[in-house]
N, C-alpha and C. Protein backbone atom coordinates (compact mmCIF):
# COMPACT_ATOMS: atom_id res chain seq x y z
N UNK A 1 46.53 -3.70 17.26
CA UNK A 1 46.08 -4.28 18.48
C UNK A 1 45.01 -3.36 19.08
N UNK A 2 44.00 -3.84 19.39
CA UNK A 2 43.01 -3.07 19.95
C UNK A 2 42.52 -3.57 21.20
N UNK A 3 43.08 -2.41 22.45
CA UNK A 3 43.17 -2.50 23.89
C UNK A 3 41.92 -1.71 24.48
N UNK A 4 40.82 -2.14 25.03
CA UNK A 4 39.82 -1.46 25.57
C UNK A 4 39.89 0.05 26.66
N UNK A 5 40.96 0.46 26.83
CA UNK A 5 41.32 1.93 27.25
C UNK A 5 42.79 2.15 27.07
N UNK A 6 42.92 3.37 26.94
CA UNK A 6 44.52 4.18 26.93
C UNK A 6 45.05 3.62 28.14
N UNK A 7 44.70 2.94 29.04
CA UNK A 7 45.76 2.78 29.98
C UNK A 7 46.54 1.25 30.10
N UNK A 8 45.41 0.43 29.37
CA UNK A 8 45.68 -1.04 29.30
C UNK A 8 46.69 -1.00 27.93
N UNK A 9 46.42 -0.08 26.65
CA UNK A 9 47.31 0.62 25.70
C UNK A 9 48.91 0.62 25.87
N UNK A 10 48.81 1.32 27.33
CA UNK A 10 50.30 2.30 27.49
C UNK A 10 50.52 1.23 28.23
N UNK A 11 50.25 0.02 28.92
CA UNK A 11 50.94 -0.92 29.65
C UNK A 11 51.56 -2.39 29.15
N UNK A 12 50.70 -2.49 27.77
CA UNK A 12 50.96 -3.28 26.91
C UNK A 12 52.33 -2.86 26.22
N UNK A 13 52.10 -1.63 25.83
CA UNK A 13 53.40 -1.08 25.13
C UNK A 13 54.78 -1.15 26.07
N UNK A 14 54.45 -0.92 27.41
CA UNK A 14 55.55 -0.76 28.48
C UNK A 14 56.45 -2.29 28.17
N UNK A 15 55.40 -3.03 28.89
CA UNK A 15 55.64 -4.49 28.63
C UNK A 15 56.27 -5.00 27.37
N UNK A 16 56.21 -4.77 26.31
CA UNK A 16 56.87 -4.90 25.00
C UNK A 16 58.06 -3.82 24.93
N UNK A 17 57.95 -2.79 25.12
CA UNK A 17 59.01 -1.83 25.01
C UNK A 17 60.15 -2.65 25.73
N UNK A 18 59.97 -2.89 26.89
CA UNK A 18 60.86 -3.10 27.85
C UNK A 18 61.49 -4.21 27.75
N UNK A 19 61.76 -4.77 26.76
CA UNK A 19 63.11 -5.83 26.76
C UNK A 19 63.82 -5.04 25.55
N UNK A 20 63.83 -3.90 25.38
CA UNK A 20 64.91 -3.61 24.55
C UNK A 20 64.53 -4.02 22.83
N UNK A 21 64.14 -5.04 22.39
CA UNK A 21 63.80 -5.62 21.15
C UNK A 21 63.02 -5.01 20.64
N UNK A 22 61.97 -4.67 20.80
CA UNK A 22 61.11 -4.49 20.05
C UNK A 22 60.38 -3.02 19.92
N UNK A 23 60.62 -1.95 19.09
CA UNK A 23 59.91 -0.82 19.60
C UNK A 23 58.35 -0.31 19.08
N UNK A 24 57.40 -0.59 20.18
CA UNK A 24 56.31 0.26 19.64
C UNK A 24 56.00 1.52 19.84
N UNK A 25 55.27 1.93 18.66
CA UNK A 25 54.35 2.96 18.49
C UNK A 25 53.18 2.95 18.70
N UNK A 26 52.18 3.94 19.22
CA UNK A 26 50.82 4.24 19.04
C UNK A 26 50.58 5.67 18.66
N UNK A 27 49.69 5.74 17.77
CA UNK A 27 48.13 6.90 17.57
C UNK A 27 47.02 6.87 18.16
N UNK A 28 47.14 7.34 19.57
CA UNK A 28 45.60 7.16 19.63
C UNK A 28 44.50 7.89 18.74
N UNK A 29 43.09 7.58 18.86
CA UNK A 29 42.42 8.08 17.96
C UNK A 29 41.07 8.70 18.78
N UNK A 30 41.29 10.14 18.31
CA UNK A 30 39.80 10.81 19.47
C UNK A 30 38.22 10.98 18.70
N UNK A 31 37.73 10.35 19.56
CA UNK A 31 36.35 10.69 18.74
C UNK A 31 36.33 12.12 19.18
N UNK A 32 34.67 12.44 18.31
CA UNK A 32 34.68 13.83 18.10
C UNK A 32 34.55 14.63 19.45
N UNK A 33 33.67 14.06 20.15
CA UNK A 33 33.94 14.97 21.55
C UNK A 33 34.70 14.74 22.25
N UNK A 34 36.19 14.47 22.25
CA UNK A 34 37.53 14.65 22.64
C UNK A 34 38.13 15.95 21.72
N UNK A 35 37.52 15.36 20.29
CA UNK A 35 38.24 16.52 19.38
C UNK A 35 38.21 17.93 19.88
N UNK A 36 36.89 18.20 19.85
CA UNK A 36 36.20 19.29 20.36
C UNK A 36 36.79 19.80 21.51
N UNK A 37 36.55 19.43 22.63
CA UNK A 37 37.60 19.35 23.90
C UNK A 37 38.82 19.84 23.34
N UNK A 38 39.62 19.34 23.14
CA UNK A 38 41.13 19.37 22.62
C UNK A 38 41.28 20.70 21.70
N UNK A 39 40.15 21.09 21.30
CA UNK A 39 39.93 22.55 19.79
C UNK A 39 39.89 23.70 21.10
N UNK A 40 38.54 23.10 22.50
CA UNK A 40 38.56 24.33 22.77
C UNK A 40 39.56 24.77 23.99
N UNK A 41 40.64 23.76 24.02
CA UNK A 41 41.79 23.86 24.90
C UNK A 41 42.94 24.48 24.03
N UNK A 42 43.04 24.47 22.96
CA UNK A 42 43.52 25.14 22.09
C UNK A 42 43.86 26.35 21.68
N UNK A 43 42.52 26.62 21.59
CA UNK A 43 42.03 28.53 21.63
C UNK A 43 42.95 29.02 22.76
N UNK A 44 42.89 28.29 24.37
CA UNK A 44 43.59 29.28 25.37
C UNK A 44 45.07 28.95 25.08
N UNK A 45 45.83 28.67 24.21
CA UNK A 45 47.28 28.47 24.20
C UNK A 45 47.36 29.45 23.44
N UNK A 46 48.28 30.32 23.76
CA UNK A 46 49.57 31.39 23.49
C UNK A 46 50.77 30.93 22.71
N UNK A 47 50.93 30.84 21.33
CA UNK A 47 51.89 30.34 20.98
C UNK A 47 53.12 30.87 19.71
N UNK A 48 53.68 31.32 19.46
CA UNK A 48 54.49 31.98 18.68
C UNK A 48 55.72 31.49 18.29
N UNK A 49 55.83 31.18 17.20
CA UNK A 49 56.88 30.19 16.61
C UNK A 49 58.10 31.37 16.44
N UNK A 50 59.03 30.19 16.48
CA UNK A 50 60.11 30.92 16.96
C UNK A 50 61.08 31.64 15.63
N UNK A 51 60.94 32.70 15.98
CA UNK A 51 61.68 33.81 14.99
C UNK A 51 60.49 35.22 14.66
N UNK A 52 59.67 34.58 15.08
CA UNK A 52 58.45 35.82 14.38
C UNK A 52 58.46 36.92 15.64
């Protein structure tokens, strides 16, 4: 299904989720300058898996 923004997305899904029956999923998909964005929000996370 292809919904013209993430928010019309997540309300469609609400709406279907919400009788219990039926469960969806989504992936959204980022073009590249989201990617980018998202790479250089990245760099500032601190992260250390647990045991090391």
């Amino acid at each position: 299904m292809r919904k013209p923004d993430d928010a019309s997305a997540v309300g469609a899904s609400l709406a279907v989720s919400s009788s219990g029956k039926v469960g969806v999923r989504m992936t959204p998909l980022l073009d590249p300058t989201a990617l980018d964005a998202a790479a250089e929000m990245a760099r500032a996370v601190t992260y250390r898996a647990p045991g090391n």
